[in-house]
N, C-alpha and C. Protein backbone atom coordinates (compact mmCIF):
# COMPACT_ATOMS: atom_id res chain seq x y z
N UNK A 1 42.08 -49.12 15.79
CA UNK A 1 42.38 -48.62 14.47
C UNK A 1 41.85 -49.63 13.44
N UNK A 2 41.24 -49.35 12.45
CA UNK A 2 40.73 -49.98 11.70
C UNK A 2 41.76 -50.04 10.37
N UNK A 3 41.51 -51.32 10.06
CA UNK A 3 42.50 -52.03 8.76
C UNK A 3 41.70 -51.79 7.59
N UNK A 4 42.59 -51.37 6.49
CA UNK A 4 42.02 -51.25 5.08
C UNK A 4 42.48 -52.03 4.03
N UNK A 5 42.45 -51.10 2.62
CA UNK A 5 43.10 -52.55 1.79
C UNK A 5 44.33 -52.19 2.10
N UNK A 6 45.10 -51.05 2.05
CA UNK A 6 46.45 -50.40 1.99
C UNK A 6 46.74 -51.33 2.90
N UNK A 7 46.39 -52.18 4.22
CA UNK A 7 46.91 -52.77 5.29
C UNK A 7 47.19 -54.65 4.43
N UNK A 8 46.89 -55.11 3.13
CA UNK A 8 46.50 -56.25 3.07
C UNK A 8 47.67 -56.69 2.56
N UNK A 9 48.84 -55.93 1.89
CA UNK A 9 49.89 -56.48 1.34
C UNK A 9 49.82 -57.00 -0.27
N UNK A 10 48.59 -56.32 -1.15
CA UNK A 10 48.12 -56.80 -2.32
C UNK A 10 49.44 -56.90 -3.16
N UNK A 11 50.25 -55.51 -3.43
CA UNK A 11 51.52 -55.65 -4.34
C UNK A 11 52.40 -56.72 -4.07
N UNK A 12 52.82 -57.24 -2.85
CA UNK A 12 53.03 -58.95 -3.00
C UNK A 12 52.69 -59.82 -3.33
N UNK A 13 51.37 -59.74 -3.93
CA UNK A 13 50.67 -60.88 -4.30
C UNK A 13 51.15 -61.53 -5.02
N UNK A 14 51.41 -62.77 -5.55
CA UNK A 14 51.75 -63.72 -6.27
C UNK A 14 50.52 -64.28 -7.89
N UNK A 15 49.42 -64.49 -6.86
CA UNK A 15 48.28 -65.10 -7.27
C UNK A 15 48.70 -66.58 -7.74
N UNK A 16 49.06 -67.24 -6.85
CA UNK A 16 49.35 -68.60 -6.77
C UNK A 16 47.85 -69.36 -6.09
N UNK A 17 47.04 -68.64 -5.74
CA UNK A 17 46.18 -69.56 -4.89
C UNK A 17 45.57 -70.53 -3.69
N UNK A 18 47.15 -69.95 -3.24
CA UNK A 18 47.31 -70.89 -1.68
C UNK A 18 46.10 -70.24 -0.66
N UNK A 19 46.21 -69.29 -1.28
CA UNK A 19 45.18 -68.83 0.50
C UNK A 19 43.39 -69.99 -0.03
N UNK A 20 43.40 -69.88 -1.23
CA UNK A 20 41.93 -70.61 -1.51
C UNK A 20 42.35 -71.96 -1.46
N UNK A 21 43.23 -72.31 -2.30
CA UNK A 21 43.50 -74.40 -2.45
C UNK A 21 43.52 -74.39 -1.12
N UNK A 22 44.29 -73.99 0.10
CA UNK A 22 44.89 -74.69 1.37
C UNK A 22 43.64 -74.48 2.20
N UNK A 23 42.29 -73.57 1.65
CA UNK A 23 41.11 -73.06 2.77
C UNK A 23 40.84 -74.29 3.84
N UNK A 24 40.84 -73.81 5.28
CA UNK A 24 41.13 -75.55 5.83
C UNK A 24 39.45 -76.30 6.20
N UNK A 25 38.59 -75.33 5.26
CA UNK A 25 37.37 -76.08 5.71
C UNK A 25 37.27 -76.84 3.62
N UNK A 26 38.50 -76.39 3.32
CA UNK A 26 38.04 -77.12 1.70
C UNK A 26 37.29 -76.95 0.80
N UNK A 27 36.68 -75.55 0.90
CA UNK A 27 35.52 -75.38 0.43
C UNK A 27 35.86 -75.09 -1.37
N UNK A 28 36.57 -74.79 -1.17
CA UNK A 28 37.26 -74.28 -2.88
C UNK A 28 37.89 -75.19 -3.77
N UNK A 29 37.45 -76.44 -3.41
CA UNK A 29 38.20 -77.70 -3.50
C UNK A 29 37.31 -78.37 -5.18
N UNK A 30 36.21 -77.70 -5.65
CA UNK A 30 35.45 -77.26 -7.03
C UNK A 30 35.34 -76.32 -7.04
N UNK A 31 35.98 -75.47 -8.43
CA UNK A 31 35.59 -73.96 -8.81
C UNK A 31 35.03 -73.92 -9.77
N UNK A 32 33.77 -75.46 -10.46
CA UNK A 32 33.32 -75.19 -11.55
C UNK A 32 34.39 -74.84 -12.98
N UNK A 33 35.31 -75.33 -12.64
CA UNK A 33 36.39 -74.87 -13.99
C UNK A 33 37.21 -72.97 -13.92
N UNK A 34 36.98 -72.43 -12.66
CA UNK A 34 37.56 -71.28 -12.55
C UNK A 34 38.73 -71.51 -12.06
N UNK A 35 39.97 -71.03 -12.69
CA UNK A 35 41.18 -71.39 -11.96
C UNK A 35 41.58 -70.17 -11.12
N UNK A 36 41.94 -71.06 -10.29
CA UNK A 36 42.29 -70.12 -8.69
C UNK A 36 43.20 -68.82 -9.24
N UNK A 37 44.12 -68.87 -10.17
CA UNK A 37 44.25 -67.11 -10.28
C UNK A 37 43.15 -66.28 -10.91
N UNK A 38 42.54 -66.58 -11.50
CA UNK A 38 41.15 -65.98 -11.88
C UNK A 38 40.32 -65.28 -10.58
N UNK A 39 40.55 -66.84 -9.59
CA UNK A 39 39.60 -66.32 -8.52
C UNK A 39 40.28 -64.85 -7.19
N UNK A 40 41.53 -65.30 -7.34
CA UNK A 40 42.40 -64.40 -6.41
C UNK A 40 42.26 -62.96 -7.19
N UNK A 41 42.55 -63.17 -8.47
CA UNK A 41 42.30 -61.59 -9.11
C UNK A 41 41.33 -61.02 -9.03
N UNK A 42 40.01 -61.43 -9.25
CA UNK A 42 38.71 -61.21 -9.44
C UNK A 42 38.63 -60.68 -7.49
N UNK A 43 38.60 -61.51 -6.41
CA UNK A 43 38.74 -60.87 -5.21
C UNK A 43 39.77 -59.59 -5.24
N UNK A 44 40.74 -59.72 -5.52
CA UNK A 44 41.71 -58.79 -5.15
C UNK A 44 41.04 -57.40 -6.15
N UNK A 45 40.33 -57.43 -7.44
CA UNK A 45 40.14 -56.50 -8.15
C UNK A 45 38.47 -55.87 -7.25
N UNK A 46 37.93 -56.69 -6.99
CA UNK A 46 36.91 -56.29 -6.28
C UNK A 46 37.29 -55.39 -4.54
N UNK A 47 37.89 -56.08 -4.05
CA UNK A 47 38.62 -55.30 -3.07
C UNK A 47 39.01 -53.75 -2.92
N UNK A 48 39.83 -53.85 -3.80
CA UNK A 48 40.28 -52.50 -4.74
C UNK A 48 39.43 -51.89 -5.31
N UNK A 49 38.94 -51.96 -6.11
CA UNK A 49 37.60 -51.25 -6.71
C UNK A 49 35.95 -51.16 -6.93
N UNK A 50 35.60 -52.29 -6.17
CA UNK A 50 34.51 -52.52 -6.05
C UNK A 50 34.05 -53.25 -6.71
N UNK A 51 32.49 -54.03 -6.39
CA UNK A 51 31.70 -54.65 -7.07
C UNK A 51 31.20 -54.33 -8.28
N UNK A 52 31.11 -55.17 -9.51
CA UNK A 52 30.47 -54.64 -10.51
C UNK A 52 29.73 -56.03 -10.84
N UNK A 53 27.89 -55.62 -10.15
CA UNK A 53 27.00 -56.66 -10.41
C UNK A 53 26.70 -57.14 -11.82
N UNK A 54 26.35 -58.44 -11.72
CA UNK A 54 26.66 -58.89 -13.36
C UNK A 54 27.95 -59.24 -13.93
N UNK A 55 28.62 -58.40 -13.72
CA UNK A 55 30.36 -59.03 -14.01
C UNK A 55 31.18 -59.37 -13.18
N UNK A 56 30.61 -59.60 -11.71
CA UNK A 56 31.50 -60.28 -10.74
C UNK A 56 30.76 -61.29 -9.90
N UNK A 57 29.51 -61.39 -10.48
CA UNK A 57 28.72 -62.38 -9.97
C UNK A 57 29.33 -64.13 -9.42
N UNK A 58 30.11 -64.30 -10.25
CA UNK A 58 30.86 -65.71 -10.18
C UNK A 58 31.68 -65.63 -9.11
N UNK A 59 32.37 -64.81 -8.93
CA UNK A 59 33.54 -63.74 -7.88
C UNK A 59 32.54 -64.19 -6.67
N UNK A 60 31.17 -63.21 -6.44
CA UNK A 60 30.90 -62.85 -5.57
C UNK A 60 30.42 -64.62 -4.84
N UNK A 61 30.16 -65.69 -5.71
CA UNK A 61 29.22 -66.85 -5.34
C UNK A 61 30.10 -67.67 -4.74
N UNK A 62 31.43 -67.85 -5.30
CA UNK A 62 32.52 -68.47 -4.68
C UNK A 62 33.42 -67.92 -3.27
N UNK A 63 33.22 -66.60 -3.34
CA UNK A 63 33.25 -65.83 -2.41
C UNK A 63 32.51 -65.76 -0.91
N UNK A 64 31.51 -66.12 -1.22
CA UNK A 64 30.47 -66.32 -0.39
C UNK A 64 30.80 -67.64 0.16
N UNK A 65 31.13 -68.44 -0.12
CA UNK A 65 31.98 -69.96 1.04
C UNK A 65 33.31 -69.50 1.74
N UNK A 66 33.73 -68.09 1.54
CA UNK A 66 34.89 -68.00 2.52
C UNK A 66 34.05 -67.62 3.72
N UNK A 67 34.44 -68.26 5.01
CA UNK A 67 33.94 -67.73 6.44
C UNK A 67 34.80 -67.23 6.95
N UNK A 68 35.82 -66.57 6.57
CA UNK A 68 36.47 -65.60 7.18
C UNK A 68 37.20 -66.47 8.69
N UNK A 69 37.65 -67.48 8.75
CA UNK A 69 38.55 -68.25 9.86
C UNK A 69 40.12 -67.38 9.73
N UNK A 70 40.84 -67.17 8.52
CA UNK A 70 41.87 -66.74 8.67
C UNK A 70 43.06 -67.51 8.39
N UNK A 71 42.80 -68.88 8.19
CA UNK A 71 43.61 -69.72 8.08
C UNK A 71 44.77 -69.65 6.72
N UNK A 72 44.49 -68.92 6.11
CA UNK A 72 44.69 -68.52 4.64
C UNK A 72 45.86 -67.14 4.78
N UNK A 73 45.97 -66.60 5.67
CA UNK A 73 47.06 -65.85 6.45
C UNK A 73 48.50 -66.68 6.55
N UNK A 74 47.93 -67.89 6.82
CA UNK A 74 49.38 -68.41 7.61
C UNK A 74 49.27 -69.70 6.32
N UNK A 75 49.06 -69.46 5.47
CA UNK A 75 49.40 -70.19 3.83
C UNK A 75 49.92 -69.43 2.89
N UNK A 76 49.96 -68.31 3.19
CA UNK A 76 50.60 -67.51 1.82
C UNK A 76 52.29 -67.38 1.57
N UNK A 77 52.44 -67.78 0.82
CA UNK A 77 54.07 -67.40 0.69
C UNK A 77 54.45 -66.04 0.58
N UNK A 78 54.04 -65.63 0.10
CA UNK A 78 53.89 -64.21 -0.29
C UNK A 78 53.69 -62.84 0.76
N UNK A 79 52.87 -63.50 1.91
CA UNK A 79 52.94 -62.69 2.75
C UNK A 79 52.10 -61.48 3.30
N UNK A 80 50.98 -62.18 1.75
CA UNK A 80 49.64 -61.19 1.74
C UNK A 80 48.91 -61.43 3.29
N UNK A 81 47.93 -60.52 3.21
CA UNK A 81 46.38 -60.76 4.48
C UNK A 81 45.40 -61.23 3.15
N UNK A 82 45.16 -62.55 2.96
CA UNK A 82 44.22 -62.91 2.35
C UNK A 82 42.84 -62.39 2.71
N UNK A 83 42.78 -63.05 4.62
CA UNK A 83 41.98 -63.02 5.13
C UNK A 83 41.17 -61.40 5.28
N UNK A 84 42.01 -60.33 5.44
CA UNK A 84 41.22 -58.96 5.31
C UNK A 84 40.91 -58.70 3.68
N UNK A 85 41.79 -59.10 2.74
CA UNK A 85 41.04 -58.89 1.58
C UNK A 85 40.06 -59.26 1.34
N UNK A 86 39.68 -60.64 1.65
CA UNK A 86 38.31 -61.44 1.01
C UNK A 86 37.37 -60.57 2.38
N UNK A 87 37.71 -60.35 3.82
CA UNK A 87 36.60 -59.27 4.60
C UNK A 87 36.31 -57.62 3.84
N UNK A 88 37.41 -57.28 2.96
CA UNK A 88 36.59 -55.83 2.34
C UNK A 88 36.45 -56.55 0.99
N UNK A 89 36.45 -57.23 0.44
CA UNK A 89 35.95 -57.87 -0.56
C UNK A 89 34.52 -58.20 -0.17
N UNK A 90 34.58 -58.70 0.40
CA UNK A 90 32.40 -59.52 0.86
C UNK A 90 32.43 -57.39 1.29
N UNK A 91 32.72 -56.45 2.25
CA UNK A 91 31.85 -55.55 2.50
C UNK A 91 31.38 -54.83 1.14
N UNK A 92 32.82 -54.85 0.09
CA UNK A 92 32.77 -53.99 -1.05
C UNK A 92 31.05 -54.88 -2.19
N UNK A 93 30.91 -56.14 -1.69
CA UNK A 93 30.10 -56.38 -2.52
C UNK A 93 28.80 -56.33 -1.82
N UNK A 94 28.41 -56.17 -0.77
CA UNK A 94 27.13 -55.77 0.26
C UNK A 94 27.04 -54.34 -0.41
N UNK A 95 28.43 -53.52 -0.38
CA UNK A 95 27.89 -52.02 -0.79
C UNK A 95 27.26 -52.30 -1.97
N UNK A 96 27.86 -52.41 -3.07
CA UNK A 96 27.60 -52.70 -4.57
C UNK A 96 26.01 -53.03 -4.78
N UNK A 97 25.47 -54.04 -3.81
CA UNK A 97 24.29 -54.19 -3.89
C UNK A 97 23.07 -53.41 -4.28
C-alpha cells in the first residue's frame, strides 16, 4: 500500500524545526538566513500543493540536501512523518519541473 500526504500527520505539525535542526548528517546546520519555520512551511506547502518554480526555488535547493535517512521521524515532538513529507515534497517538485 502506498503512503500519501493524508498518511504524514501534517495537522500536528508544530513547525518547530526539529526534523531539519536535529538532521543527523547536519546538513541544515546554514540556511543562508532562512529560519527553519519558513523552511518546514515552504516543504509542507509544497507537499500539499505542489511546486511553484520561481517561488519555491529556495524550498526546493535546501531541500535537495535532505537524503531521505529518516532520522527526522524519531525527532519530532509532534509526531509528524517528516521523512514522507520531504519524499512527496522532492516527487511534487520533479513533477513541477
Amino acid at each position: 500500500m502506498a503512503l500519501g500526504i493524508k498518511d504524514v500527520g501534517l495537522e500536528k505539525c508544530i513547525y518547530c524545526g526539529a526534523c531539519f535542526r536535529y538532521c543527523i548528517l547536519g546538513v541544515y546546520s546554514d540556511l543562508d538566513g532562512m529560519e527553519l519555520k519558513s523552511l518546514v512551511s515552504g516543504v509542507t506547502r509544497i507537499a500539499r500543493k505542489g511546486y511553484r518554480s520561481g517561488r519555491d526555488d529556495r524550498i526546493k535547493e535546501l531541500l535537495e540536501r535532505c537524503t531521505l535517512q529518516g532520522y527526522c521521524d524519531k525527532v519530532c515532538p509532534a509526531m509528524v512523518k517528516p521523512f514522507l513529507r520531504n519524499e512527496i515534497a522532492k516527487k511534487r517538485i520533479k513533477e513541477g519541473e
